[in-house]
Protein backbone atom coordinates (compact mmCIF):
# COMPACT_ATOMS: atom_id res chain seq x y z
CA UNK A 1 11.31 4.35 -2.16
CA UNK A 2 13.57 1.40 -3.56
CA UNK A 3 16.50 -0.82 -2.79
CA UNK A 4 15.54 -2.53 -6.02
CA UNK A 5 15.28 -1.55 -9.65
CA UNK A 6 14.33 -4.37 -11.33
CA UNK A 7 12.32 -3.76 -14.86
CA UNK A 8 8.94 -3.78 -13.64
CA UNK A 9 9.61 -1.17 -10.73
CA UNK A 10 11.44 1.25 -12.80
CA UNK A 11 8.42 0.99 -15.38
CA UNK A 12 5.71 1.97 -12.80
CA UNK A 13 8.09 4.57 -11.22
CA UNK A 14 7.29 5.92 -14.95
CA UNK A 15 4.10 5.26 -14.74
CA UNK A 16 4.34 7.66 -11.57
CA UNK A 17 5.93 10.38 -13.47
CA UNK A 18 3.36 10.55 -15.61
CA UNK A 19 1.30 11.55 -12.74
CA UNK A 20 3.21 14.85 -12.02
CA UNK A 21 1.25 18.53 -12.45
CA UNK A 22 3.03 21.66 -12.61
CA UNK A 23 4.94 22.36 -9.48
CA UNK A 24 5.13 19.12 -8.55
CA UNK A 25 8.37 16.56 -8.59
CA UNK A 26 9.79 13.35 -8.22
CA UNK A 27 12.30 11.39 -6.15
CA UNK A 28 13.90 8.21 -5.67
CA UNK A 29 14.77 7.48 -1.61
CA UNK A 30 16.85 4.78 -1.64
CA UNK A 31 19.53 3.18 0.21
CA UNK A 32 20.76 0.78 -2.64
CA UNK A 33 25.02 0.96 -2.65
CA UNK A 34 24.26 0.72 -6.74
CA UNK A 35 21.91 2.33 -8.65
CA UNK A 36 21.24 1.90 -11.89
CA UNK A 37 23.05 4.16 -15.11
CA UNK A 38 20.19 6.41 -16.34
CA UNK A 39 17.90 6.86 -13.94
CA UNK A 40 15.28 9.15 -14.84
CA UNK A 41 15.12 10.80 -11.88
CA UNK A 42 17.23 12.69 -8.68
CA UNK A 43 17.93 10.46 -5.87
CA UNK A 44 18.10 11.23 -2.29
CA UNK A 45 20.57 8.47 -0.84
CA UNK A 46 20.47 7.57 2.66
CA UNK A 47 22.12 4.69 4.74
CA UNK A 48 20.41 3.59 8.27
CA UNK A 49 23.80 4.31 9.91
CA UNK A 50 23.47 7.81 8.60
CA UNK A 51 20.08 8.43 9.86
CA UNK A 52 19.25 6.40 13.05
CA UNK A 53 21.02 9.14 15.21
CA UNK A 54 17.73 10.69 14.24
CA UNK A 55 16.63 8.58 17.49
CA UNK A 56 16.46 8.72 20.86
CA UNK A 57 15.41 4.90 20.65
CA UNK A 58 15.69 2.58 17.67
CA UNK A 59 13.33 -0.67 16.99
CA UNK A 60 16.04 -3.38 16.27
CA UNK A 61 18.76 -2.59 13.49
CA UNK A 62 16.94 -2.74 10.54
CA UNK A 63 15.62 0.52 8.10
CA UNK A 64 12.39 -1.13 7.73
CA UNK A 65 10.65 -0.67 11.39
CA UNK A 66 12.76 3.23 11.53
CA UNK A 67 11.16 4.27 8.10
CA UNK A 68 10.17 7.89 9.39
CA UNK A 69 14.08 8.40 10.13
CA UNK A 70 14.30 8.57 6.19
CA UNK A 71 11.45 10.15 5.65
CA UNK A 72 12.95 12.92 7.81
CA UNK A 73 16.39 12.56 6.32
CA UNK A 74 13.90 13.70 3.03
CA UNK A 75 12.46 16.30 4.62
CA UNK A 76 15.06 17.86 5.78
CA UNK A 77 16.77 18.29 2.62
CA UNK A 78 13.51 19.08 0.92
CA UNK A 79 11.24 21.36 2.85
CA UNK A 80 9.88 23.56 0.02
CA UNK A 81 6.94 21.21 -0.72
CA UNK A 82 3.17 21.13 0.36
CA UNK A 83 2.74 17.57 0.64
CA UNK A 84 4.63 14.44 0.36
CA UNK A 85 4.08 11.31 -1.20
CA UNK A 86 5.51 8.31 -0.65
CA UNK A 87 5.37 4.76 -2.04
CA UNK A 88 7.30 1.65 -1.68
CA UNK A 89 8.82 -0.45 -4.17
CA UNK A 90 6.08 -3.33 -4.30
CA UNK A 91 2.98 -0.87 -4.31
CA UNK A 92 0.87 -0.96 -7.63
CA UNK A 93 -2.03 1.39 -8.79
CA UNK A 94 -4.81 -0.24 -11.03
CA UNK A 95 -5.25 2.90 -13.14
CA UNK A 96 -3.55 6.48 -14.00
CA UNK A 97 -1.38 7.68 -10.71
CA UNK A 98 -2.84 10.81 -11.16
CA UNK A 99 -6.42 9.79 -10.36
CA UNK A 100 -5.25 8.97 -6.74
CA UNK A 101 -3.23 11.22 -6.54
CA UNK A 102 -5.73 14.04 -7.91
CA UNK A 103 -8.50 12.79 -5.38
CA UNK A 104 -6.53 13.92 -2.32
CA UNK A 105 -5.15 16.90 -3.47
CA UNK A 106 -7.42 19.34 -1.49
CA UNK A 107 -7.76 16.79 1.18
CA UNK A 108 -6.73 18.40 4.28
CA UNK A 109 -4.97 15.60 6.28
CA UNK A 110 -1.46 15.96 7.70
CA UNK A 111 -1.43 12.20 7.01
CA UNK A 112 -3.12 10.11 4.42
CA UNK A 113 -2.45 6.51 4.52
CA UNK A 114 -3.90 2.87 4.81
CA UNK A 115 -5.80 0.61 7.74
CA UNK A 116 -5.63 3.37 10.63
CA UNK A 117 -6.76 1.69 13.58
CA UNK A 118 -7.41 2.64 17.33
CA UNK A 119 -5.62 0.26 19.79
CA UNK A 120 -9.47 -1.18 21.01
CA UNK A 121 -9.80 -2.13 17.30
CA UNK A 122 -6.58 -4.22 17.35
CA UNK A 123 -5.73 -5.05 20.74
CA UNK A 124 -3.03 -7.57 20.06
CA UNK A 125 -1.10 -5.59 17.12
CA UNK A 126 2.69 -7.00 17.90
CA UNK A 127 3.54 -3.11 17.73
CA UNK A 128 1.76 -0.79 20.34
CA UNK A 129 4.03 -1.47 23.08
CA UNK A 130 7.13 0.03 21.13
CA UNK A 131 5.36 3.64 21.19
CA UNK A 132 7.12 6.06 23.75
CA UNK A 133 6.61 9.45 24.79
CA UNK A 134 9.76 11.04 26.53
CA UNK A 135 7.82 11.73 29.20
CA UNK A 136 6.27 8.31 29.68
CA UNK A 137 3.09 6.54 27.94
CA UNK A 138 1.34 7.03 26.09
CA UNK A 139 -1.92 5.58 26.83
CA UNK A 140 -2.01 2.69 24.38
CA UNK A 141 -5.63 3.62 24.51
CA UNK A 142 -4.78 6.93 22.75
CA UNK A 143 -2.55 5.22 20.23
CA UNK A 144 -3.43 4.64 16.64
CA UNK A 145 -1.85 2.40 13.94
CA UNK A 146 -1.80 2.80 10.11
CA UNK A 147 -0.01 0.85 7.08
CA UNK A 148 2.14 2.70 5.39
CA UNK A 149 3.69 1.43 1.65
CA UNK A 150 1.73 4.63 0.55
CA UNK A 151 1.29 7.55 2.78
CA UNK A 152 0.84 11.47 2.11
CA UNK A 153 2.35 13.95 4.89
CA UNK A 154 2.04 17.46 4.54
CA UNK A 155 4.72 19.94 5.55
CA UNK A 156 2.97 20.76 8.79
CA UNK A 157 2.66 16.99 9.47
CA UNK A 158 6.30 16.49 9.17
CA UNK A 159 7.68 19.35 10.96
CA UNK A 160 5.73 18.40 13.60
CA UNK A 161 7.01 14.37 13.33
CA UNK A 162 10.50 16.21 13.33
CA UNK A 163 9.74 17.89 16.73
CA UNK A 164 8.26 15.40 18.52
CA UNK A 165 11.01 12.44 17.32
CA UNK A 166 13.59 15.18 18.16
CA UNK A 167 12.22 15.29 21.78
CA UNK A 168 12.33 11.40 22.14
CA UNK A 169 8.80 10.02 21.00
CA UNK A 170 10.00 6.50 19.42
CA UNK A 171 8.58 3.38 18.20
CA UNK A 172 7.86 1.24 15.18
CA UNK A 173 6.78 3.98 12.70
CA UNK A 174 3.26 2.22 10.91
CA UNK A 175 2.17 3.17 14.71
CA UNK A 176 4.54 6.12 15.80
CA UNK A 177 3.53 8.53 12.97
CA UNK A 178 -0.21 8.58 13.21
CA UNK A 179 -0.03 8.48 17.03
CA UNK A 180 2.04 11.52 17.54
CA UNK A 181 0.23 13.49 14.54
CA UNK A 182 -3.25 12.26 15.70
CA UNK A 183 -2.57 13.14 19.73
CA UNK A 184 -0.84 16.28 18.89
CA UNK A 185 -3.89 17.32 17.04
CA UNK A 186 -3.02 16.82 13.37
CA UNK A 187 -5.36 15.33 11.36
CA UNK A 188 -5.16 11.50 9.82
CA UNK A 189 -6.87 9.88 7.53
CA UNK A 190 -7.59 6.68 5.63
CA UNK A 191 -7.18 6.66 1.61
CA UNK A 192 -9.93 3.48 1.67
CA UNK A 193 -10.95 0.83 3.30
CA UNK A 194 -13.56 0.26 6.27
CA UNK A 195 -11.79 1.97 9.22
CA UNK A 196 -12.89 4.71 11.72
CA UNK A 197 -10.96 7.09 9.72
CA UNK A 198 -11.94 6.75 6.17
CA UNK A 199 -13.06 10.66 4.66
CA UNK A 200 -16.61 10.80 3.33
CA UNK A 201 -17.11 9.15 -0.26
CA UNK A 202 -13.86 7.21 0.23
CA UNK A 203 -14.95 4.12 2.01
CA UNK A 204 -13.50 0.90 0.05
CA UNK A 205 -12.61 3.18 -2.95
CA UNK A 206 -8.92 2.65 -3.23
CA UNK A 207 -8.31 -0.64 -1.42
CA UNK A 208 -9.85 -3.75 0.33
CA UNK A 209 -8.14 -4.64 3.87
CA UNK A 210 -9.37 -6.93 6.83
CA UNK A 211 -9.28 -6.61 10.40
CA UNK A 212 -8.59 -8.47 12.96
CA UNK A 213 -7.42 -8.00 16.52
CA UNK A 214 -3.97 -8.81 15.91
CA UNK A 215 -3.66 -6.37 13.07
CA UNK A 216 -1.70 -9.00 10.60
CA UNK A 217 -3.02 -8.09 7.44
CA UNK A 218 -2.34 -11.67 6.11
CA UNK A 219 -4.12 -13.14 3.35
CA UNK A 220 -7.37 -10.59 2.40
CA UNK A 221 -7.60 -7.64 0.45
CA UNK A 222 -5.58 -5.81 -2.16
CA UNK A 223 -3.46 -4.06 0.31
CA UNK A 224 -1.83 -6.10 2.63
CA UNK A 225 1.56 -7.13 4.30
CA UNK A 226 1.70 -10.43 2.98
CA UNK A 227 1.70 -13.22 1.00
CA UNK A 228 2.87 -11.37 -2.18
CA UNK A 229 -0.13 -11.04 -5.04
CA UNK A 230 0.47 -12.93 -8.17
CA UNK A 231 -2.15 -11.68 -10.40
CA UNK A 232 -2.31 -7.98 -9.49
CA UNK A 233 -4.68 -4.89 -10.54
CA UNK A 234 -7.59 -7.48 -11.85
CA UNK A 235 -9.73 -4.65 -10.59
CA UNK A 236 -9.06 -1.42 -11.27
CA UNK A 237 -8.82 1.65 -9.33
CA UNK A 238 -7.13 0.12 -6.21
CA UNK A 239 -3.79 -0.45 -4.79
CA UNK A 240 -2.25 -3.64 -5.11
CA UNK A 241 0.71 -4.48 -2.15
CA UNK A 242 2.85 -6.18 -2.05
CA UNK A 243 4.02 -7.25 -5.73
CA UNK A 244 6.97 -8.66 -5.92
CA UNK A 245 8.23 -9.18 -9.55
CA UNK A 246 9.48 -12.64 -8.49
CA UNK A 247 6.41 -13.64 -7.56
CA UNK A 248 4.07 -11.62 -9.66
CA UNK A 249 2.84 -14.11 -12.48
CA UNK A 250 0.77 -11.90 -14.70
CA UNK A 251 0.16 -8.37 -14.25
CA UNK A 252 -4.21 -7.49 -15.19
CA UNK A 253 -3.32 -3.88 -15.20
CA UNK A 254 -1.32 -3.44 -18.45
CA UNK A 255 -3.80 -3.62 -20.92
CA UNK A 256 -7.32 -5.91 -21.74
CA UNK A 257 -4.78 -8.53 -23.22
CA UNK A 258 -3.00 -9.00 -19.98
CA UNK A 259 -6.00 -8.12 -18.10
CA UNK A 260 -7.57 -11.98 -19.56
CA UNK A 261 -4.40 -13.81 -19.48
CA UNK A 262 -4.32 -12.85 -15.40
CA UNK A 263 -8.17 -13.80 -14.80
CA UNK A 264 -7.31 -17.25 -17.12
CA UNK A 265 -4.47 -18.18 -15.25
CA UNK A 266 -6.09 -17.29 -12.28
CA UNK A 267 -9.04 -19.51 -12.44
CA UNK A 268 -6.57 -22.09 -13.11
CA UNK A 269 -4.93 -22.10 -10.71
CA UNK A 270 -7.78 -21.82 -7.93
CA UNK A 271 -8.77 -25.13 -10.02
CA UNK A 272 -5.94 -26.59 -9.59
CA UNK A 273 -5.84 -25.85 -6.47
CA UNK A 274 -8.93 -27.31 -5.39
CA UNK A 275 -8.22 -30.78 -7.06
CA UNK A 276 -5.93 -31.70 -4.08
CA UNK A 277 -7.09 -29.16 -0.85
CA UNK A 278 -10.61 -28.64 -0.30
CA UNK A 279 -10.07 -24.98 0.06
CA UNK A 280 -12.38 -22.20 -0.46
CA UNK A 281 -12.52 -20.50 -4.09
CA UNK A 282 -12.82 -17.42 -2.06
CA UNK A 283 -9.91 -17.88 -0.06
CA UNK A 284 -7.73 -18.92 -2.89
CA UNK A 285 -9.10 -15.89 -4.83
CA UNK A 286 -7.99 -13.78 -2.26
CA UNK A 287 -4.21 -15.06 -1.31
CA UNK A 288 -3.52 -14.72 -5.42
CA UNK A 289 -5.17 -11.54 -6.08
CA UNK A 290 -6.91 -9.38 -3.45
CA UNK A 291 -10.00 -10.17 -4.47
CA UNK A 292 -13.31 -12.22 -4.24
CA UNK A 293 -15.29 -14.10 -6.16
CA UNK A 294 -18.44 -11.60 -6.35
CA UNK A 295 -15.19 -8.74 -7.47
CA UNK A 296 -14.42 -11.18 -9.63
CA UNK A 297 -17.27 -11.68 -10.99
CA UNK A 298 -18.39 -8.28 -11.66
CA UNK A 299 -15.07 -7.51 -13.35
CA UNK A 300 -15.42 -10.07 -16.07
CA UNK A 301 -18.69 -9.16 -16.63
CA UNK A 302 -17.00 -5.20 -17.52
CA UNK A 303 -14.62 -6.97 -19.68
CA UNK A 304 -17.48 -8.74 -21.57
CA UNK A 305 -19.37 -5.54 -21.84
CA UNK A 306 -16.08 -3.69 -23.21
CA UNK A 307 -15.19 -5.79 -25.44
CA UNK A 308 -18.62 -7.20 -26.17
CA UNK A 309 -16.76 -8.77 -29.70
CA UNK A 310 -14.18 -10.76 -28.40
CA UNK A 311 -15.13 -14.29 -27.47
CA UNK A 312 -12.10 -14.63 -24.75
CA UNK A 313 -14.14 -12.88 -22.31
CA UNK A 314 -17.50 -14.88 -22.83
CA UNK A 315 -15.38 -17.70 -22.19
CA UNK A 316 -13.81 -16.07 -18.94
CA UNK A 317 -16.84 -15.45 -17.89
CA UNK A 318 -17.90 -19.72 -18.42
CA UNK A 319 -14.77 -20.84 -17.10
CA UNK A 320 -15.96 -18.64 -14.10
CA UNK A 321 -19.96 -20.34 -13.69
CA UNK A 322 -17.85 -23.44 -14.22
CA UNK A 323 -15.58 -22.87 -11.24
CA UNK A 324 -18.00 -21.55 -8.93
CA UNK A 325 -20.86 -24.11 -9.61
CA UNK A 326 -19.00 -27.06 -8.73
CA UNK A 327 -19.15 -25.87 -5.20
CA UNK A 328 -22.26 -24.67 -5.09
């Protein structure tokens, strides 16, 4: 999903493509007034006027907080499919599309998606109170929150959303979707992380996140809302979100060459950094890049190994001791 199709987005929607098996197909959701000649794909256009008589209730004027109301706009013209994917813009994968995308294939959740939290996890979110039943409620006890730049909804899932939205459950949709799936007895679940519910053998495998009781997502991890990462996919096998290509400075997951330049640069950076604010290395790591020092450290150290002939990585790996040491 895209209002943007600058060159780096339109090379990992590609990248996406690549991902597809038999029977499977991909879309562009976009409310853009232009798109762009050639595009390798069919669109579904939409405009928030068109679709926010989809509810009883909206949350301000904005697309962004009324996402599902797309999403349905989708469905509706689309209901052949088992599942749905669907990604935002500024979400990266460190790694083939296909292997995340292969790993929940037979999972059987109506919703897949990132940081699902109960409200007694994250008492303060800014969001539960927008959550209404028609018939009153719910229980913000009952009510569960996710983050959604990537999320997978099944058919069944979506019907269901259709229903309930159609009968006047509203709210801000990151906690509207897996509330109304989750209390109407669907099953959710949690592509990574740490959270209550993360699928056996996924826990941390596709993403880093951090709680807190407001729920910001600021800062930590690889998938967060915000500040924007500027040396994506150092690590592999994770999401990265957001990236921004105006704020992206070197993307690791192209290839080994860019994969250096990022951790380089990086380093720098956090050193520069440090000569004026005495910051954390940690910190720093993690406001760039998603990551921590001990990732960090382990990653280099799979870089050396791979390329066990090239002496940019051995001196990675000093400029790394180097950094590290002096606050030791």
């Amino acid at each position: 999903m895209t209002h943007r199709f600058d060159a780096p987005i339109l090379d990992e929607f590609a990248r996406m493509r690549l991902a597809l098996r038999e029977g499977d197909r991909a879309f562009v959701l976009s409310d853009a007034e232009v798109l762009p000649d050639g595009l390798a794909a069919q669109v579904h256009r939409f405009t928030f006027a068109g679709v926010a008589p989809r509810a009883k209730r909206l949350v301000g004027h904005e697309i962004m907080w009324n996402l599902h109301l797309a999403w349905l706009d989708f469905f509706d013209a689309h209901a052949d499919f088992d599942h749905y994917w669907f990604i935002e813009y500024d979400a990266l994968y460190a790694g083939p599309w296909r292997d995340l995308f292969d790993a929940f294939r037979d999972q059987p959740h109506d919703l897949l998606c990132a940081h699902l939290r109960r409200h007694a996890d994250e008492p303060d979110w800014h969001w539960w109170h927008e959550i209404r039943a028609p018939e009153g409620g719910p229980d913000p006890a009952s009510c569960v929150r996710g983050f959604l730049p990537i999320a997978r909804l099944t058919q069944h899932g979506f019907a269901v959303l259709r229903d309930k939205v159609q009968s006047g459950w509203t709210g801000f949709f990151e906690g509207l979707l897996p509330t109304v799936l989750h209390l109407h007895g669907l099953r959710i679940g949690d592509f990574g992380g740490d959270g209550p519910f993360v699928p056996d053998g996924f826990r941390n495998r596709f993403y880093s996140s951090v709680s807190d009781r407001a729920g910001t997502l600021h800062n930590l991890g690889s998938h967060r809302y915000r500040p924007a990462l500027a040396y994506p996919r150092i690590v592999p096998g994770r999401i990265y979100h957001p990236v921004k290509p105006e704020a992206c400075m070197i993307d690791a997951g192209l290839d080994p060459e860019h994969a250096g330049a990022a951790i380089g640069n990086l380093l720098e950076h956090v050193r520069q950094h440090r000569l004026h604010r005495d910051t954390p290395v940690d910190t720093l790591l993690q406001a760039y890049a998603g990551i921590d020092s001990a990732e960090l450290r382990e990653h280099i150290a799979q870089l050396r190994r791979d390329h066990a002939d090239d002496p940019r990585y051995i001196r990675l790996h000093e400029r790394m001791l180097r950094l590290t040491d002096a606050i030791a």
